[in-house]
N, C-alpha and C. Protein backbone atom coordinates (compact mmCIF):
# COMPACT_ATOMS: atom_id res chain seq x y z
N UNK A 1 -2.84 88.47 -6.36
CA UNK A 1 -3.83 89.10 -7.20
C UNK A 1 -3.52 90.59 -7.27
N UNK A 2 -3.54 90.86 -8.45
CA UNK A 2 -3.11 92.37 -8.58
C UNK A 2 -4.59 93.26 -8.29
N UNK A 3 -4.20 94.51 -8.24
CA UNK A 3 -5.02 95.44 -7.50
C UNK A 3 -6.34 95.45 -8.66
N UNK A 4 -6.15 95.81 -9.77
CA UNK A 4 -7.51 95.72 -10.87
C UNK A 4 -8.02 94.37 -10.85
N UNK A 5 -7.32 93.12 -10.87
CA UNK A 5 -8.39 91.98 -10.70
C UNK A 5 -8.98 91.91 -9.39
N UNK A 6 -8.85 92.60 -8.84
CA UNK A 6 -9.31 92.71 -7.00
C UNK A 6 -10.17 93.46 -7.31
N UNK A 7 -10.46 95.08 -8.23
CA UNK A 7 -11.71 95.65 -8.12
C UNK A 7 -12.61 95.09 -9.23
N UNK A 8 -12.02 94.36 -10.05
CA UNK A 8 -12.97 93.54 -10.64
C UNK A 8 -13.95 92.30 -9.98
N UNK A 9 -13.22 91.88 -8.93
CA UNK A 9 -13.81 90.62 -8.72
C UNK A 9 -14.76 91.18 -7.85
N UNK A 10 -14.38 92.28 -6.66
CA UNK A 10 -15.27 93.09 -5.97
C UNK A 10 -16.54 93.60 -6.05
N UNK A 11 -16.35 94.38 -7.90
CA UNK A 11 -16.70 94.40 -8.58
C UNK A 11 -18.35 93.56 -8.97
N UNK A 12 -17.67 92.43 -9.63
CA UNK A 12 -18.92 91.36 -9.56
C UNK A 12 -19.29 91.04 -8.47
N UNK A 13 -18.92 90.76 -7.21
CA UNK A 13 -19.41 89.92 -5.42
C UNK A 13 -20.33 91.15 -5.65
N UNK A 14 -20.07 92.34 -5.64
CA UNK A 14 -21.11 93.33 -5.01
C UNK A 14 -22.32 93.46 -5.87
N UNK A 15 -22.27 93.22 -7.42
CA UNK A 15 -23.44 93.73 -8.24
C UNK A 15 -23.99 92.44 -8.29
N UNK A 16 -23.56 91.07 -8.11
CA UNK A 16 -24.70 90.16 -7.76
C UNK A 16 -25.31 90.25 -6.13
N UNK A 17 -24.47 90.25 -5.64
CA UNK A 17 -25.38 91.08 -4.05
C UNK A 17 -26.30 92.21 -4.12
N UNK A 18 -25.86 92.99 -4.69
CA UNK A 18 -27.35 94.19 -4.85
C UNK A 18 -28.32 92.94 -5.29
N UNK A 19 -27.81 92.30 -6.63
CA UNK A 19 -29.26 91.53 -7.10
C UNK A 19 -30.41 90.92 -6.02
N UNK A 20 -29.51 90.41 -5.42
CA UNK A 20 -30.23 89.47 -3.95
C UNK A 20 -30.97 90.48 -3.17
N UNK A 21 -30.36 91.34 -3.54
CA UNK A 21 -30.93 92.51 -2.18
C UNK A 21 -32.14 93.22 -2.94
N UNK A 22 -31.72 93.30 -4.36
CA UNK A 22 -33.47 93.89 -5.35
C UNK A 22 -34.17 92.79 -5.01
N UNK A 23 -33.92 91.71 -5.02
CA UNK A 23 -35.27 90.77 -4.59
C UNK A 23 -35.70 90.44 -3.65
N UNK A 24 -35.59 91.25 -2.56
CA UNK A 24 -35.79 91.09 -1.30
C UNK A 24 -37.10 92.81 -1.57
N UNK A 25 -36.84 93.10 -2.50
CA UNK A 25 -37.87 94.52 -2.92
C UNK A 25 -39.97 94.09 -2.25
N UNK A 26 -40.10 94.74 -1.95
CA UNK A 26 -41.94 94.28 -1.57
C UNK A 26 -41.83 93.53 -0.50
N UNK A 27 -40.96 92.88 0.08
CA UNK A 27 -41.59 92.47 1.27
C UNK A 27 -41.69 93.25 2.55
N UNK A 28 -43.25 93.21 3.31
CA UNK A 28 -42.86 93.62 4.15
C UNK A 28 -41.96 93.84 5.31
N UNK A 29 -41.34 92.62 5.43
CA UNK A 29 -39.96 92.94 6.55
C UNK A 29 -38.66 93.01 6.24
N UNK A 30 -38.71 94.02 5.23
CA UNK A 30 -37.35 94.17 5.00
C UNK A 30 -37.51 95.23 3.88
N UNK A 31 -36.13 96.25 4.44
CA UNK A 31 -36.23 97.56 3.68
C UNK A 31 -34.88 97.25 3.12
N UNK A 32 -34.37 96.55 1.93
CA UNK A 32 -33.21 96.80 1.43
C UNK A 32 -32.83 98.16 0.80
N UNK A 33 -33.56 99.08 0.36
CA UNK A 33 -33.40 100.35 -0.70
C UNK A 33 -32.07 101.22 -0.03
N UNK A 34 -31.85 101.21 1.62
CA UNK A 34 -30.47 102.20 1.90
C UNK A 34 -29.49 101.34 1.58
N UNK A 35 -29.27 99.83 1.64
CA UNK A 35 -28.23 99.09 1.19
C UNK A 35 -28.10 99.11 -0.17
N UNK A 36 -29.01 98.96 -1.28
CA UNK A 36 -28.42 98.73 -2.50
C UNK A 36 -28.07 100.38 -2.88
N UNK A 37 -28.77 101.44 -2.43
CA UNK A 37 -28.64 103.00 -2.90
C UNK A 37 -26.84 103.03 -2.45
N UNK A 38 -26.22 102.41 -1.13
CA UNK A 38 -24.98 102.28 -0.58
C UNK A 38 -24.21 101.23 -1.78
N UNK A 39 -24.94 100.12 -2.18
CA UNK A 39 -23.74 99.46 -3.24
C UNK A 39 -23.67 100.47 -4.38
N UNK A 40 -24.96 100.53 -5.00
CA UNK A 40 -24.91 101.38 -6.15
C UNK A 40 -24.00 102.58 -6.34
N UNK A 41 -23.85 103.05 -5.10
CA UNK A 41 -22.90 104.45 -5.04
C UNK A 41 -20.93 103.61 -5.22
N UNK A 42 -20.72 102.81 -4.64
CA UNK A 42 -19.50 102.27 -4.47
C UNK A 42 -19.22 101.11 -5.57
N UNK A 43 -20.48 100.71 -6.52
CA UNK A 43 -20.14 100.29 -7.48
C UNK A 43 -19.83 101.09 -8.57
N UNK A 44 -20.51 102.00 -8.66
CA UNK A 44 -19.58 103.31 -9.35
C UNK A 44 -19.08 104.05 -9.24
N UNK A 45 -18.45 104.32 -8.02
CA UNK A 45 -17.07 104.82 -7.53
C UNK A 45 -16.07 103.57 -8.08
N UNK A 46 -16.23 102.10 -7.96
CA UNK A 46 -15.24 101.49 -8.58
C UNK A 46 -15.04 101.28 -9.49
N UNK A 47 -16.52 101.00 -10.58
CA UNK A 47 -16.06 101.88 -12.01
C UNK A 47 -15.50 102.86 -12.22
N UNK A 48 -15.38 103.80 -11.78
CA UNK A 48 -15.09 105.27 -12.18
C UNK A 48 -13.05 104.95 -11.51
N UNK A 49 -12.72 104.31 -10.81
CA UNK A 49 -11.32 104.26 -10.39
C UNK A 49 -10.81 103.67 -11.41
N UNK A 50 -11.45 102.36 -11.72
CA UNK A 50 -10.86 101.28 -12.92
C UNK A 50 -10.70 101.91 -14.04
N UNK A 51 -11.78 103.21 -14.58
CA UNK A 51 -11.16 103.77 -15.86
C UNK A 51 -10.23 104.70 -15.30
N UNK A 52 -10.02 104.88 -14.78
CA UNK A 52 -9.10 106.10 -14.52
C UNK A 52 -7.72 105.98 -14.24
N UNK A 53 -7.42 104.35 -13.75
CA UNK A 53 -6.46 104.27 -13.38
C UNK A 53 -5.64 104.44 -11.89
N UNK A 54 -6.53 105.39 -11.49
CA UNK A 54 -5.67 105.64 -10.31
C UNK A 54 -5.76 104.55 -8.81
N UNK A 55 -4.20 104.82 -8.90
CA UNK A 55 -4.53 103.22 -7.56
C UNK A 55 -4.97 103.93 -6.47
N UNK A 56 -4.77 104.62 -6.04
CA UNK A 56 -5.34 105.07 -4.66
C UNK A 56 -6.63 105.22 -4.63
N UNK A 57 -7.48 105.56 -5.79
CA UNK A 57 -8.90 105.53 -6.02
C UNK A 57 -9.75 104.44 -6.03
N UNK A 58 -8.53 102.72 -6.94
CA UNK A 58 -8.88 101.47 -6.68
C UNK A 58 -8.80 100.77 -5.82
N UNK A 59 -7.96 101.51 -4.71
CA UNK A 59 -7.73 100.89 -3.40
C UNK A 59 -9.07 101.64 -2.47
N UNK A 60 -9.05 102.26 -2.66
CA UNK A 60 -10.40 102.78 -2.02
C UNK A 60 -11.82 102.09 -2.34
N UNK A 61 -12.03 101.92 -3.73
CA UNK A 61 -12.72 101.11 -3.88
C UNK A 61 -13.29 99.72 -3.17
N UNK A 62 -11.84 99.21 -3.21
CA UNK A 62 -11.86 97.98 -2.79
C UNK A 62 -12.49 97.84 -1.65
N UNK A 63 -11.76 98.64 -0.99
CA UNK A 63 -12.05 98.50 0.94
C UNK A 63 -14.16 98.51 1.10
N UNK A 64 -13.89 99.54 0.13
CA UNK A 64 -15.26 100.04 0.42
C UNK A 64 -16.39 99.08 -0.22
N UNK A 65 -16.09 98.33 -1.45
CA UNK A 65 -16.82 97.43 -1.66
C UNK A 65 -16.46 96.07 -0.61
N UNK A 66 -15.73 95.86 -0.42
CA UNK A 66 -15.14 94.53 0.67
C UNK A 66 -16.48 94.43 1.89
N UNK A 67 -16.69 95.67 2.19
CA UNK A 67 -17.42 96.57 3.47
C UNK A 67 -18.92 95.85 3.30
N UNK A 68 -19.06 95.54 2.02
CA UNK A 68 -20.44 94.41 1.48
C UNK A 68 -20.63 93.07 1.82
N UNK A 69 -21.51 92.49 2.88
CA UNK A 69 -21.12 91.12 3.34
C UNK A 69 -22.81 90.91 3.39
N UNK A 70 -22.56 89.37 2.53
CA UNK A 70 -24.12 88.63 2.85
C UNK A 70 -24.84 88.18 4.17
């Protein structure tokens, strides 16, 4: 798998995981808001690599979205 279908797929794993994690919103035992404020930031850091091109920026990405586990 080449490096852009890797921050793509990353990509999607992480912005349907925030989803799970917005609906976890109102309950009392559980504060998701520092985790998704943490995807939200690294989902557009990996947008922002993918237009740009630069691999060292998409490799960074990666790691850093990877770092997202259910």
């Amino acid at each position: 798998m080449n490096l852009p279908h890797q921050l793509a797929t990353e990509l999607v794993r992480v912005t349907e995981l925030r989803c799970r994690y917005e609906g976890l919103r109102g309950m009392r035992q559980a504060n998701p808001e520092p985790a998704i404020t943490l995807m939200n930031l690294a989902i557009s850091a990996g947008i922002e690599a993918f237009g740009s091109g630069d691999a060292a920026a998409m490799m960074d990405a990666v790691q850093q979205l990877k770092g997202f586990t259910d």
